[in-house]
N, C-alpha and C. Protein backbone atom coordinates (compact mmCIF):
# COMPACT_ATOMS: atom_id res chain seq x y z
N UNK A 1 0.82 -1.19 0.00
CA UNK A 1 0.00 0.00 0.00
C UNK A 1 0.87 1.26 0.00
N UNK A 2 2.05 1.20 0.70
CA UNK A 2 2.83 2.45 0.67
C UNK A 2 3.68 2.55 -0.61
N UNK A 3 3.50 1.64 -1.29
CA UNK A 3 4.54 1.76 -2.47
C UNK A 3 3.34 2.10 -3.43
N UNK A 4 2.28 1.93 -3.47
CA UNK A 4 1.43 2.27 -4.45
C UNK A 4 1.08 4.07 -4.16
N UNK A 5 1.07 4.43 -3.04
CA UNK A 5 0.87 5.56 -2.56
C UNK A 5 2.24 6.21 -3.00
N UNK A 6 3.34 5.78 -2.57
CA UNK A 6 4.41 6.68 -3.34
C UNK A 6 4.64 6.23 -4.69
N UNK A 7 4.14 5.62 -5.37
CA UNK A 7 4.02 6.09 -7.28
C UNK A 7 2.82 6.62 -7.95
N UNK A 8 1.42 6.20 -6.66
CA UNK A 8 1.13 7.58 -7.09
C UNK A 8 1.49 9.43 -7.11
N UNK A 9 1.62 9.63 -6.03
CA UNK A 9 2.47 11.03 -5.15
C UNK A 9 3.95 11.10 -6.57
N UNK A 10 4.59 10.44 -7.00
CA UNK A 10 5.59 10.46 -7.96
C UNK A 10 4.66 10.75 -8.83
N UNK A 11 4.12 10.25 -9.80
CA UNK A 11 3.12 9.89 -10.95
C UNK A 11 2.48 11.63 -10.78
N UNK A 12 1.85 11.41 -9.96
CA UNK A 12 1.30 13.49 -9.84
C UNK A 12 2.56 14.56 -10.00
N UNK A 13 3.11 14.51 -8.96
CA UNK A 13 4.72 15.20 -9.21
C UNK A 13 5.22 15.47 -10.36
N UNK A 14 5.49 14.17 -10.84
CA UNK A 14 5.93 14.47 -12.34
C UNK A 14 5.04 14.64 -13.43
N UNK A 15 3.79 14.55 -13.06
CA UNK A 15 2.67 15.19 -14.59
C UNK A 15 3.09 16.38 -13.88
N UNK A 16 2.90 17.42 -12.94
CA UNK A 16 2.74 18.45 -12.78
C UNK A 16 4.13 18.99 -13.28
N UNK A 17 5.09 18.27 -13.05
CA UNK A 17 6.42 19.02 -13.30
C UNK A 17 6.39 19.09 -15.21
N UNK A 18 5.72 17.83 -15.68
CA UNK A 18 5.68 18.03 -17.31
C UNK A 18 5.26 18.84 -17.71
N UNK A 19 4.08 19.29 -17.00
CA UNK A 19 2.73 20.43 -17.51
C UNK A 19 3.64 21.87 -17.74
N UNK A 20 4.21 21.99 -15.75
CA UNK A 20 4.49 23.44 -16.17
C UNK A 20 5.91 23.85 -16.74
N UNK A 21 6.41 22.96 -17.25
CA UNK A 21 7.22 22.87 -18.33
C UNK A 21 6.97 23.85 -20.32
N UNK A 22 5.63 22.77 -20.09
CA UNK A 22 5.06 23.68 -21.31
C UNK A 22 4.65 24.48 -21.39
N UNK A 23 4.49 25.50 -20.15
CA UNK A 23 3.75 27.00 -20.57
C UNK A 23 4.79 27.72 -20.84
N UNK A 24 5.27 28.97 -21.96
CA UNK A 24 6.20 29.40 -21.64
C UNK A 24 5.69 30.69 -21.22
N UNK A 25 6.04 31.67 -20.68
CA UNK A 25 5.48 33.30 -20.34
C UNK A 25 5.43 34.05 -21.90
N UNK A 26 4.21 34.41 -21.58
CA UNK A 26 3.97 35.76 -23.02
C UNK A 26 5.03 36.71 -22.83
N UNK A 27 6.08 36.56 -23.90
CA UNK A 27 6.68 37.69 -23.73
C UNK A 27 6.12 38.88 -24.98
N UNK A 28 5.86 40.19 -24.54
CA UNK A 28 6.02 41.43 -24.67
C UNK A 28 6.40 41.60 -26.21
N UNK A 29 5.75 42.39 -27.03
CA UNK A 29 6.17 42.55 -28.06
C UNK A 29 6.66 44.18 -28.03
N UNK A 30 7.31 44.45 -28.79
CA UNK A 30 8.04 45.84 -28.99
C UNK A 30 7.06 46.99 -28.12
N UNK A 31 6.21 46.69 -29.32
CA UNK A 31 5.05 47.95 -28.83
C UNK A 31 4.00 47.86 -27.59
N UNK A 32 3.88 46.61 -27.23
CA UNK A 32 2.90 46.23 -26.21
C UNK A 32 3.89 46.58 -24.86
N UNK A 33 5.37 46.39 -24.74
CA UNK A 33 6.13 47.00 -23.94
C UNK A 33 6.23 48.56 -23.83
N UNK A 34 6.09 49.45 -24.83
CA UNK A 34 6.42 50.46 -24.83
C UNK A 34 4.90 51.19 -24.15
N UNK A 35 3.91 50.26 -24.30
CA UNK A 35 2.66 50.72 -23.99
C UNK A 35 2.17 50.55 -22.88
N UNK A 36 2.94 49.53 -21.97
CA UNK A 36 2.81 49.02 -20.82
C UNK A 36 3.66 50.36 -20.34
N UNK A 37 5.02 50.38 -20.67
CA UNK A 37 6.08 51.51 -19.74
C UNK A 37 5.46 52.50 -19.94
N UNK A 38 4.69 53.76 -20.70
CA UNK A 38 3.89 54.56 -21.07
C UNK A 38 2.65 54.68 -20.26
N UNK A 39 2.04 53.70 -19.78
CA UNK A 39 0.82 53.83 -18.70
C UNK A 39 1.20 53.38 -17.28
N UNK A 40 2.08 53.20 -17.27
CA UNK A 40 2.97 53.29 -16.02
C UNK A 40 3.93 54.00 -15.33
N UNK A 41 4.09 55.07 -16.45
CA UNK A 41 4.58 56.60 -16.12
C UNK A 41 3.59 57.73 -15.95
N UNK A 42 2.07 57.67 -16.98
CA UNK A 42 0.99 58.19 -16.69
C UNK A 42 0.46 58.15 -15.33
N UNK A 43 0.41 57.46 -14.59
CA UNK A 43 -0.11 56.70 -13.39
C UNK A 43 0.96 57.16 -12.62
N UNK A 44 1.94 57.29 -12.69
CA UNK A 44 3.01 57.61 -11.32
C UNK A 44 3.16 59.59 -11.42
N UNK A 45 3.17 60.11 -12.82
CA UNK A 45 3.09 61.71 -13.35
C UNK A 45 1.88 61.91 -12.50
N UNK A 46 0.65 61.23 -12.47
CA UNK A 46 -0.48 61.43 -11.53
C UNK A 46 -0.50 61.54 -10.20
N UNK A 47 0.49 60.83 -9.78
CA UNK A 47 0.99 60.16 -7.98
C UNK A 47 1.42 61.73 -7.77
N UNK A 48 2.46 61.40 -8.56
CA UNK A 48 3.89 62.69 -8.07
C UNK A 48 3.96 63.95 -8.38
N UNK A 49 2.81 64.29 -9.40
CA UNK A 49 2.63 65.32 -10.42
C UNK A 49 3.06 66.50 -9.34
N UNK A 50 1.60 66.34 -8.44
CA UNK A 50 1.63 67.75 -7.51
C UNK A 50 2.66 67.93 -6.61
N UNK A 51 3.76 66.91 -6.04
CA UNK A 51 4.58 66.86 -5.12
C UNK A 51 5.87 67.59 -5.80
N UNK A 52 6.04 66.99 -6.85
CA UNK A 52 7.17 67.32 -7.70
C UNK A 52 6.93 68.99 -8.37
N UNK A 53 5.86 69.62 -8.78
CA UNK A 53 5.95 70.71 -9.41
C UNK A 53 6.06 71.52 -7.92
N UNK A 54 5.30 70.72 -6.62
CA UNK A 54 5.84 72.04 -5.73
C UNK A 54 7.28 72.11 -4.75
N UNK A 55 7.88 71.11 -5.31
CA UNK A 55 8.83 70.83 -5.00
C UNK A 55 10.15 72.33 -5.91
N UNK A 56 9.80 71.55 -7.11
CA UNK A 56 10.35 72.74 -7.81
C UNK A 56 9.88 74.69 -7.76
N UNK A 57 9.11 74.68 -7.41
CA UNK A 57 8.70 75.89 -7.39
C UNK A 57 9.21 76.55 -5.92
N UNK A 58 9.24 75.71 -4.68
CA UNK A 58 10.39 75.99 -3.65
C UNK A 58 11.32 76.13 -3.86
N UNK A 59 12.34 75.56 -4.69
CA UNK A 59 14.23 75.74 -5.03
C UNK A 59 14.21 76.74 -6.35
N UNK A 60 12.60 76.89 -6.75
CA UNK A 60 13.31 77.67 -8.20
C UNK A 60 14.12 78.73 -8.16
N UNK A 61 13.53 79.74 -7.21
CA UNK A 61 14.61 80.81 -7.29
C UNK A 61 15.51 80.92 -6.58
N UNK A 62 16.18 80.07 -5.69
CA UNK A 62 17.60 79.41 -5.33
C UNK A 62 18.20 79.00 -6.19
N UNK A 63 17.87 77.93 -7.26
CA UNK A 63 18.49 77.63 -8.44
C UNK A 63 19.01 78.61 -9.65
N UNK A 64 17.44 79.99 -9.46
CA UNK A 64 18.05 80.77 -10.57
C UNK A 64 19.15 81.62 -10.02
N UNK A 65 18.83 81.89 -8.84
CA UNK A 65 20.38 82.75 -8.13
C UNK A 65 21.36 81.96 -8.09
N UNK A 66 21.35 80.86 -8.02
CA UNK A 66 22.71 80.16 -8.09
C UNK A 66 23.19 80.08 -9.68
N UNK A 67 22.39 79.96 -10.76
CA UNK A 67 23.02 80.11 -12.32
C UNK A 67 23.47 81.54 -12.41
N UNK A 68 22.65 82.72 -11.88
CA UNK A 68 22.77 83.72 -12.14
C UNK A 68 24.24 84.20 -11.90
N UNK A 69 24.65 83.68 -10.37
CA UNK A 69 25.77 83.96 -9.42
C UNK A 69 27.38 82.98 -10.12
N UNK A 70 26.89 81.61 -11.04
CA UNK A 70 28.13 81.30 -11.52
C UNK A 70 28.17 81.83 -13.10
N UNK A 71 27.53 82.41 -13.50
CA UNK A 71 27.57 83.10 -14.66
C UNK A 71 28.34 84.30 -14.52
N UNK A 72 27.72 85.12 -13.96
CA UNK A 72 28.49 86.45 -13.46
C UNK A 72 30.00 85.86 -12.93
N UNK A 73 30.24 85.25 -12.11
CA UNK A 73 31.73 84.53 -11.94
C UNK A 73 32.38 84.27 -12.55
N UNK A 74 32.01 83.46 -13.90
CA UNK A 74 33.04 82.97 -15.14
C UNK A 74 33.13 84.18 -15.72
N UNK A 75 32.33 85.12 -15.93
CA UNK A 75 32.33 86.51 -16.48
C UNK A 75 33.70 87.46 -16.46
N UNK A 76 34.27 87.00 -14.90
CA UNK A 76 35.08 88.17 -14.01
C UNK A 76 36.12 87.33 -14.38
């Protein structure tokens, strides 16, 4: 009885190991990738949109005084 029980338990094992053998993963075609990365930057521009433009609008005019200030420098 235990030897019939372990070739069945084998016998399952290995159909299952045959099976998922044969699936291979859909891979991605050129454009179906570029369309996936494209709505997955839409979706995060949405997340971050408002964090990021007020992010920049705090350092902007630190940033422009700082171009302003090494411009005038290479100048001299």
């Amino acid at each position: 009885m235990k030897k019939f029980f372990l070739f069945v338990a084998m016998g399952l094992t290995l159909g299952a190991m045959a099976t998922s053998c044969k699936s291979k993963p859909k891979l991605l075609t050129e454009a179906e990738l570029i369309s996936k990365v494209d709505s997955m930057y839409q979706v995060q521009i949405e997340t971050l949109g408002g964090d990021l433009d007020a992010a920049c609008d705090a350092k902007f005019d630190d940033l422009v005084q700082t171009a302003v200030d090494s411009i005038m420098a290479s100048k001299n």
